[in-house]
PDB file of N, CA and C in Angstrom:
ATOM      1  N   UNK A   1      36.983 113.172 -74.353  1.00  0.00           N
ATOM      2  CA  UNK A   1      35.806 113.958 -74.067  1.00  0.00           C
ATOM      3  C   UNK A   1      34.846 113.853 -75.255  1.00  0.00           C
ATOM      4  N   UNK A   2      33.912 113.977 -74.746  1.00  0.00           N
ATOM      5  CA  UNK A   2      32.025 113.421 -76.084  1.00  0.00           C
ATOM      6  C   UNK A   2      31.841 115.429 -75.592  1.00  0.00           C
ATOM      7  N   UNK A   3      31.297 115.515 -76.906  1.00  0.00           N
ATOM      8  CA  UNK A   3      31.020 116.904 -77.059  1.00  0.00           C
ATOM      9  C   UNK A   3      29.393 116.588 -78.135  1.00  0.00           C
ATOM     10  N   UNK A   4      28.491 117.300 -77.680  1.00  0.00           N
ATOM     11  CA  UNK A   4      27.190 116.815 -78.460  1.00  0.00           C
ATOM     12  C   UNK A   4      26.548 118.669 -78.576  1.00  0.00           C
ATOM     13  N   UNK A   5      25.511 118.131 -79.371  1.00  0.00           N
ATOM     14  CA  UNK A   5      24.491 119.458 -79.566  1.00  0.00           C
ATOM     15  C   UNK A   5      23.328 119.077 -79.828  1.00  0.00           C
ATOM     16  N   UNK A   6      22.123 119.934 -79.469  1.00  0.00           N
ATOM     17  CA  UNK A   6      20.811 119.741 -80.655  1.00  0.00           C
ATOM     18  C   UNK A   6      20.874 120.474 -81.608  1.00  0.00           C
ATOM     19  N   UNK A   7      20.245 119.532 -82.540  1.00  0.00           N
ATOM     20  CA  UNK A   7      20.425 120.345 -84.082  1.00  0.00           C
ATOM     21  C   UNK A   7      19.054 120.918 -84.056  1.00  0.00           C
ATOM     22  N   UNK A   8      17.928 119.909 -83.920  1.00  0.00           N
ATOM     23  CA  UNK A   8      16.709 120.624 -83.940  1.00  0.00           C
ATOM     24  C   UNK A   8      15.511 119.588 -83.368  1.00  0.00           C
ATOM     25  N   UNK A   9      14.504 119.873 -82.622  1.00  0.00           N
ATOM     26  CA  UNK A   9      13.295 118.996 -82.317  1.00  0.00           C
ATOM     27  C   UNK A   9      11.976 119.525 -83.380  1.00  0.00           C
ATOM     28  N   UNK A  10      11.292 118.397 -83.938  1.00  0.00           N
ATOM     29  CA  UNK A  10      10.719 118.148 -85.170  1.00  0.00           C
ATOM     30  C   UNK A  10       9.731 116.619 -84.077  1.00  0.00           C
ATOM     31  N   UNK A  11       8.271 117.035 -84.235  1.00  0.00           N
ATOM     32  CA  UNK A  11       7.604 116.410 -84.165  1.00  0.00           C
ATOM     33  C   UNK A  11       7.691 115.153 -83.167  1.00  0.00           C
ATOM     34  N   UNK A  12       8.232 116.260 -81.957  1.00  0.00           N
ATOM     35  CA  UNK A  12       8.750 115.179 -80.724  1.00  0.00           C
ATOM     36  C   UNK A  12       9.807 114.347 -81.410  1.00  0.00           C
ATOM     37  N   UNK A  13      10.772 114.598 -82.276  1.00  0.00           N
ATOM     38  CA  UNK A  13      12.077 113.648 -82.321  1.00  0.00           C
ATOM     39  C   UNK A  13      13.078 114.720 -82.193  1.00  0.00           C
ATOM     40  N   UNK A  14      13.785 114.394 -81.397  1.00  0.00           N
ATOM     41  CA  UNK A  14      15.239 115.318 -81.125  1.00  0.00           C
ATOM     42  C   UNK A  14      16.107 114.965 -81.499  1.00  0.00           C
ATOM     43  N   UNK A  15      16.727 116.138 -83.089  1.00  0.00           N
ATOM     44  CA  UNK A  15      17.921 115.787 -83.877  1.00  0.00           C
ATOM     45  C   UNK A  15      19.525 115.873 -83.109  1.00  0.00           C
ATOM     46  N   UNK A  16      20.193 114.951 -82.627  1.00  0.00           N
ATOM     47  CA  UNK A  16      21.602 115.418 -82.014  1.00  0.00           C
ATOM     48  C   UNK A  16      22.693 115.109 -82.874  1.00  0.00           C
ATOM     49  N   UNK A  17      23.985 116.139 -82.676  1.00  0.00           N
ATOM     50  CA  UNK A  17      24.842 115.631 -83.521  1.00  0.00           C
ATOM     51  C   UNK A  17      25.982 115.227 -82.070  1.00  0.00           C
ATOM     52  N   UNK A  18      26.714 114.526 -82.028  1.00  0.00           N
ATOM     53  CA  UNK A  18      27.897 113.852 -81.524  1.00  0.00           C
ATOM     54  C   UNK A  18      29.253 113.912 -81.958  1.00  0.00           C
ATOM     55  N   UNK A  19      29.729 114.639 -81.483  1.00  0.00           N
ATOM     56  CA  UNK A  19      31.411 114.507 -81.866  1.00  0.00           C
ATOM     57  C   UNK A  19      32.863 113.968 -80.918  1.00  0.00           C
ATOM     58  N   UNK A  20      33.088 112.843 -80.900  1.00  0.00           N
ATOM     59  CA  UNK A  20      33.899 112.436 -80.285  1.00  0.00           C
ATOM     60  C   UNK A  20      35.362 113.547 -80.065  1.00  0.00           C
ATOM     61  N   UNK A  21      35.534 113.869 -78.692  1.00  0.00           N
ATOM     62  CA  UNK A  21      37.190 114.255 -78.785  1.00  0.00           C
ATOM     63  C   UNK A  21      36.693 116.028 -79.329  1.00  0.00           C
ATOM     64  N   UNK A  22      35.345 116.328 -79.754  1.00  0.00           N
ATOM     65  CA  UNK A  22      35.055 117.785 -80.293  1.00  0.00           C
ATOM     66  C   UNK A  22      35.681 117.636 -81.485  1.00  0.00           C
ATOM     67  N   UNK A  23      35.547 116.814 -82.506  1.00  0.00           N
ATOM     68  CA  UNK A  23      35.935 116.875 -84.297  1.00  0.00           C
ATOM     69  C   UNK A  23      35.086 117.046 -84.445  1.00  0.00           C
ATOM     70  N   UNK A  24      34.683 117.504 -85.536  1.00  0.00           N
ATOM     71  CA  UNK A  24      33.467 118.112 -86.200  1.00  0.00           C
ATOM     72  C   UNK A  24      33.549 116.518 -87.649  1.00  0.00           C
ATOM     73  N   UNK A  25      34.989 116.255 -87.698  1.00  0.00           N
ATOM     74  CA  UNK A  25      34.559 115.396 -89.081  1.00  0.00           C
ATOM     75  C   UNK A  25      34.078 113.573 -88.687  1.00  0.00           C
ATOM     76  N   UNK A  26      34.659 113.678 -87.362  1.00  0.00           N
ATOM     77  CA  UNK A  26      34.278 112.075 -86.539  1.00  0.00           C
ATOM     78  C   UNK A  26      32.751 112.263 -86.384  1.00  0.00           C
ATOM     79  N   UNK A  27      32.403 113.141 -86.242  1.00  0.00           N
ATOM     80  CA  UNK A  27      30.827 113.019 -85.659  1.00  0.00           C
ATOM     81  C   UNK A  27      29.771 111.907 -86.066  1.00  0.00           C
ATOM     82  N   UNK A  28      28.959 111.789 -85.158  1.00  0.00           N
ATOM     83  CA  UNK A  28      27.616 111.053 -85.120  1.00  0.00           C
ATOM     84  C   UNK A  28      26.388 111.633 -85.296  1.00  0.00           C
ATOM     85  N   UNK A  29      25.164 111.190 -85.655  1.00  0.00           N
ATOM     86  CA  UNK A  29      23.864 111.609 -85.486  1.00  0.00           C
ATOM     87  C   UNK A  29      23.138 110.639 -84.840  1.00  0.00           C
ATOM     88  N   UNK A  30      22.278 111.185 -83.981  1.00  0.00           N
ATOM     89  CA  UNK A  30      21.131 110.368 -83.388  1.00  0.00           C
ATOM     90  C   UNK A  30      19.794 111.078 -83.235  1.00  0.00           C
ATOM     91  N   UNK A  31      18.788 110.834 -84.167  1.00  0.00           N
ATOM     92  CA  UNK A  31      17.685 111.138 -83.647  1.00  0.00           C
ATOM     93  C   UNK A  31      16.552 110.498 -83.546  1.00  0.00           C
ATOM     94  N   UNK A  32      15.870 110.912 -82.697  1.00  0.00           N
ATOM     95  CA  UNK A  32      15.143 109.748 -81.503  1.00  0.00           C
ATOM     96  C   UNK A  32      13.377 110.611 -80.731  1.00  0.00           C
ATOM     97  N   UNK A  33      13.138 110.022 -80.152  1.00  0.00           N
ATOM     98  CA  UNK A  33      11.820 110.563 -79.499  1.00  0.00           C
ATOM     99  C   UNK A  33      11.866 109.660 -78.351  1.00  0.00           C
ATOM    100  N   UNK A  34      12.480 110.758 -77.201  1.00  0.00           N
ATOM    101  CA  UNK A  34      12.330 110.180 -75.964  1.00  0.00           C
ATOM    102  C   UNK A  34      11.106 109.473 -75.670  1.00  0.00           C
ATOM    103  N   UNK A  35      10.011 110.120 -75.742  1.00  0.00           N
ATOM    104  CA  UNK A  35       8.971 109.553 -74.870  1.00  0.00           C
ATOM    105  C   UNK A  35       8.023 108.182 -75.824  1.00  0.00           C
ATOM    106  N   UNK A  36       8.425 107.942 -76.911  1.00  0.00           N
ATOM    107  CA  UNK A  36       8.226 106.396 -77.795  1.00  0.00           C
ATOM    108  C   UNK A  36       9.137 105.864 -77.873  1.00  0.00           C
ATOM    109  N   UNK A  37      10.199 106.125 -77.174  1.00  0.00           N
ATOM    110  CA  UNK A  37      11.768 105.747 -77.468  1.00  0.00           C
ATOM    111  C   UNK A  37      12.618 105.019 -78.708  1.00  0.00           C
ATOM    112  N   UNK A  38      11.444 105.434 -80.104  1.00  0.00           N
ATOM    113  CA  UNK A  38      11.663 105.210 -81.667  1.00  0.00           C
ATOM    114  C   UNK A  38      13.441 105.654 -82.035  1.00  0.00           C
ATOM    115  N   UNK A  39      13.934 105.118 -82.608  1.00  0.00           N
ATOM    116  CA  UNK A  39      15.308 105.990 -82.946  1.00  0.00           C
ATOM    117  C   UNK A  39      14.817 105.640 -84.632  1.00  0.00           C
ATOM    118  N   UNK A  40      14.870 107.192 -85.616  1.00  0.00           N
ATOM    119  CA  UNK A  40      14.451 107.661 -86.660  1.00  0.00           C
ATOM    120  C   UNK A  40      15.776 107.353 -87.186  1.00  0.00           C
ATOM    121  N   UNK A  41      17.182 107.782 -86.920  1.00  0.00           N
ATOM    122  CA  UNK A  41      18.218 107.279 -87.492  1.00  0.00           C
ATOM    123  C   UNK A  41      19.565 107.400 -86.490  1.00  0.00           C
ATOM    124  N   UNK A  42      20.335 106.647 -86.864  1.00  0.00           N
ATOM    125  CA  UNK A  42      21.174 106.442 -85.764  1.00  0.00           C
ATOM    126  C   UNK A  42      22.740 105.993 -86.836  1.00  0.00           C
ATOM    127  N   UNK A  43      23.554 107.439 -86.294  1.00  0.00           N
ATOM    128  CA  UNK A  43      25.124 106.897 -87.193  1.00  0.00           C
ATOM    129  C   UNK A  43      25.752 107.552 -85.979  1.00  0.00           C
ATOM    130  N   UNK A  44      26.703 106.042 -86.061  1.00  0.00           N
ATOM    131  CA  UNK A  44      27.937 106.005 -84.808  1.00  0.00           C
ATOM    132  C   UNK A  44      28.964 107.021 -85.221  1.00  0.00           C
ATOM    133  N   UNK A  45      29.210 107.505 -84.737  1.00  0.00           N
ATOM    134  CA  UNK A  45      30.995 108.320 -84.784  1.00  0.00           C
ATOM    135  C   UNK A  45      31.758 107.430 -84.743  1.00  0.00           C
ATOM    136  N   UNK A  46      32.751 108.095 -85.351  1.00  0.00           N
ATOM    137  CA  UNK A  46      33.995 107.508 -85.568  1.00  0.00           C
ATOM    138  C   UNK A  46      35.100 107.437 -84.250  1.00  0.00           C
ATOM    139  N   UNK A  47      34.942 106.645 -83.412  1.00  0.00           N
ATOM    140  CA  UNK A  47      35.563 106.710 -82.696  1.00  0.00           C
ATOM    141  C   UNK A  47      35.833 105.272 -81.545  1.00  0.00           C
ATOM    142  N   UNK A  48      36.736 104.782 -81.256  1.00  0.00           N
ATOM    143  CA  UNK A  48      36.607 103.271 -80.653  1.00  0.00           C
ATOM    144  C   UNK A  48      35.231 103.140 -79.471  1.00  0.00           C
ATOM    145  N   UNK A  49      34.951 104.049 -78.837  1.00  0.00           N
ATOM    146  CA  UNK A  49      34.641 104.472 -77.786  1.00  0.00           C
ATOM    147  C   UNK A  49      32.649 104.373 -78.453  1.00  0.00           C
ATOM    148  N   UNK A  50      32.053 103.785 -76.892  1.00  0.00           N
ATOM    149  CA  UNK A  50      30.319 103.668 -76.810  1.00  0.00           C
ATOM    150  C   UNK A  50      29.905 105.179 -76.716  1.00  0.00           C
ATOM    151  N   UNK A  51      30.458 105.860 -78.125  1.00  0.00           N
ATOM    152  CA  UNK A  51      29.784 107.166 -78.036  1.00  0.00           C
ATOM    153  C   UNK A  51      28.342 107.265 -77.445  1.00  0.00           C
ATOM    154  N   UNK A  52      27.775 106.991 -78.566  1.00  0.00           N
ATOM    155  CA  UNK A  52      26.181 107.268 -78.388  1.00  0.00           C
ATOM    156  C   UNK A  52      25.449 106.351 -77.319  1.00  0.00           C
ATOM    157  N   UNK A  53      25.851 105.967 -76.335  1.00  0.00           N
ATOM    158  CA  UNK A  53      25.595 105.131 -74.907  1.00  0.00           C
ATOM    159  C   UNK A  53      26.174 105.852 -74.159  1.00  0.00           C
ATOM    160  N   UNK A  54      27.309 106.754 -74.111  1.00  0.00           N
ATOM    161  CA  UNK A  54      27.679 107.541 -73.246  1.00  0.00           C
ATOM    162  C   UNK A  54      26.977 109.019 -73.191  1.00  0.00           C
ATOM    163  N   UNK A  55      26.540 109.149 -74.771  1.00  0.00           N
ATOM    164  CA  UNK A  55      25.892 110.806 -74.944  1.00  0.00           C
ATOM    165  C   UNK A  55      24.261 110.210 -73.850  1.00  0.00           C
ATOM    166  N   UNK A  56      23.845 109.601 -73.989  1.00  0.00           N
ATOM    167  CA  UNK A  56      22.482 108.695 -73.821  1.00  0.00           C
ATOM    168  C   UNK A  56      22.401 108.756 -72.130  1.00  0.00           C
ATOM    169  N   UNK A  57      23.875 108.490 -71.538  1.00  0.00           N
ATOM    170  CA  UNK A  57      23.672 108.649 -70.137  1.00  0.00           C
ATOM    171  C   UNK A  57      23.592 109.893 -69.652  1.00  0.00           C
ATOM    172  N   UNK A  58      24.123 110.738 -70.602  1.00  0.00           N
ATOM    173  CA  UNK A  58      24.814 111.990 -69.966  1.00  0.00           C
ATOM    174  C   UNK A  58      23.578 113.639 -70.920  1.00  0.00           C
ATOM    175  N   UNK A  59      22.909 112.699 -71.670  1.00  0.00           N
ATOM    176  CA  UNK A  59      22.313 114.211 -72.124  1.00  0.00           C
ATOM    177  C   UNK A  59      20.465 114.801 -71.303  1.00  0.00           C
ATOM    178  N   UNK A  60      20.309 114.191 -70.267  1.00  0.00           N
ATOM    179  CA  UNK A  60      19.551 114.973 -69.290  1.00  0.00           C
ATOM    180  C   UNK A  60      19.780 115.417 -68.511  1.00  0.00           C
ATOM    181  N   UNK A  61      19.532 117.059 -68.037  1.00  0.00           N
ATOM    182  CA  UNK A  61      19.791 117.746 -66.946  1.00  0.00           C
ATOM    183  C   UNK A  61      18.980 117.079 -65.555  1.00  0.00           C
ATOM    184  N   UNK A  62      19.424 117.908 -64.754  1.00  0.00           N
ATOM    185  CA  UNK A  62      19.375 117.009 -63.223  1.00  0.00           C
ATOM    186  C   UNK A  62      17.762 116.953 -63.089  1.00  0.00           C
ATOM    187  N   UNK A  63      16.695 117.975 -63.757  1.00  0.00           N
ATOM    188  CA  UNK A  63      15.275 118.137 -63.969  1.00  0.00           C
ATOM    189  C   UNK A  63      14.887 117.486 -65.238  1.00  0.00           C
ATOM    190  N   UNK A  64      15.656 116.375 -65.762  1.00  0.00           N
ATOM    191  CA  UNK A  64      15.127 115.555 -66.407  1.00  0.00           C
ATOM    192  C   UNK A  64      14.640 115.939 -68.053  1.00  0.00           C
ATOM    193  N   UNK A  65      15.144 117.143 -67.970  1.00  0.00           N
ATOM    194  CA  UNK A  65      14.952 118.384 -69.504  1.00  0.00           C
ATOM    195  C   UNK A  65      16.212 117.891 -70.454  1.00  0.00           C
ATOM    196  N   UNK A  66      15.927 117.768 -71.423  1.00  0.00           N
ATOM    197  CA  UNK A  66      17.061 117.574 -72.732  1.00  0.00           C
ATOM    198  C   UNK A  66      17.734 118.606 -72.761  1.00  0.00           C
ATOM    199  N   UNK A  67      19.365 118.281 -72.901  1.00  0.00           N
ATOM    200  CA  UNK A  67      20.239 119.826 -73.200  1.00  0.00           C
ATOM    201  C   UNK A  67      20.604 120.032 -74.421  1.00  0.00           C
ATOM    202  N   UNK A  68      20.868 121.451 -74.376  1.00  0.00           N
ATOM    203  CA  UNK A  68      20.985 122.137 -76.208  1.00  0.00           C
ATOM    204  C   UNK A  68      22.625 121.569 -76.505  1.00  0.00           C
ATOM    205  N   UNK A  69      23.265 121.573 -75.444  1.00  0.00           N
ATOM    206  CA  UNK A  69      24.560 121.375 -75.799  1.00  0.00           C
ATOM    207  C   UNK A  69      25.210 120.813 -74.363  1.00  0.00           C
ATOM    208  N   UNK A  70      26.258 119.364 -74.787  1.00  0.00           N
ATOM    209  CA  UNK A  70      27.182 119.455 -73.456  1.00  0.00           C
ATOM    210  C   UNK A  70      28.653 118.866 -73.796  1.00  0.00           C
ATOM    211  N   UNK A  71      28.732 118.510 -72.751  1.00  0.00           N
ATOM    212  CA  UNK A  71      30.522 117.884 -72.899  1.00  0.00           C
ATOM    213  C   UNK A  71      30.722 116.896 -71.548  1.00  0.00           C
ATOM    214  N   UNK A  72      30.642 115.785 -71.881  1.00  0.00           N
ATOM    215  CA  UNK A  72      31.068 115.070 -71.211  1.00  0.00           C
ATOM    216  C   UNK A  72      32.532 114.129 -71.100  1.00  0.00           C
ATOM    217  N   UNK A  73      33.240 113.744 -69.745  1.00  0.00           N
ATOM    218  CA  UNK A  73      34.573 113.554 -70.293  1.00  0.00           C
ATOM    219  C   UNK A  73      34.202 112.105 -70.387  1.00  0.00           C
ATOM    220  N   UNK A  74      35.115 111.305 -70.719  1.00  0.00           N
ATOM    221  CA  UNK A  74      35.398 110.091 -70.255  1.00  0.00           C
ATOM    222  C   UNK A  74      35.123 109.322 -69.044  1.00  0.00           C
ATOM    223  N   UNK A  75      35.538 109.471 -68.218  1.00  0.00           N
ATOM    224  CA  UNK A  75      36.221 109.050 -67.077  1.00  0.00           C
ATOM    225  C   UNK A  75      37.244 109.713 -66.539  1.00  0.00           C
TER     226      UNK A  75
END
């Protein structure tokens, strides 16, 4: 299971953190600006697994709005 959050939105870029499995010490950062689709900085988690391609599919609600927090499983 991918467990993510927003940390904070800053000048249309949305800070996320990523934690594979819910570790707090594997985690990732990605922050980005959807609508220039710029990525400001980008660190993979520690984890075998296309974290941040899986957070990427899975972090818009069904109205197309960014979420504060989710959990997605695997498969």
């Amino acid at each position: 299971m991918l467990t993510f959050k927003l940390i904070e939105v800053q000048n249309g870029f949305y800070h996320y953190e990523i934690y594979p499995e819910g570790v707090k010490k594997d985690k990732g950062t990605l922050i980005f600006n959807p609508e220039s689709m710029e990525v400001k900085e980008r660190i993979e988690p520690n984890s075998p697994f296309d974290c941040i391609g899986h957070f990427l599919n899975n972090v818009e609600d069904e109205n197309g709005n960014y979420k504060k927090l989710g959990k997605v499983a695997w498969y």
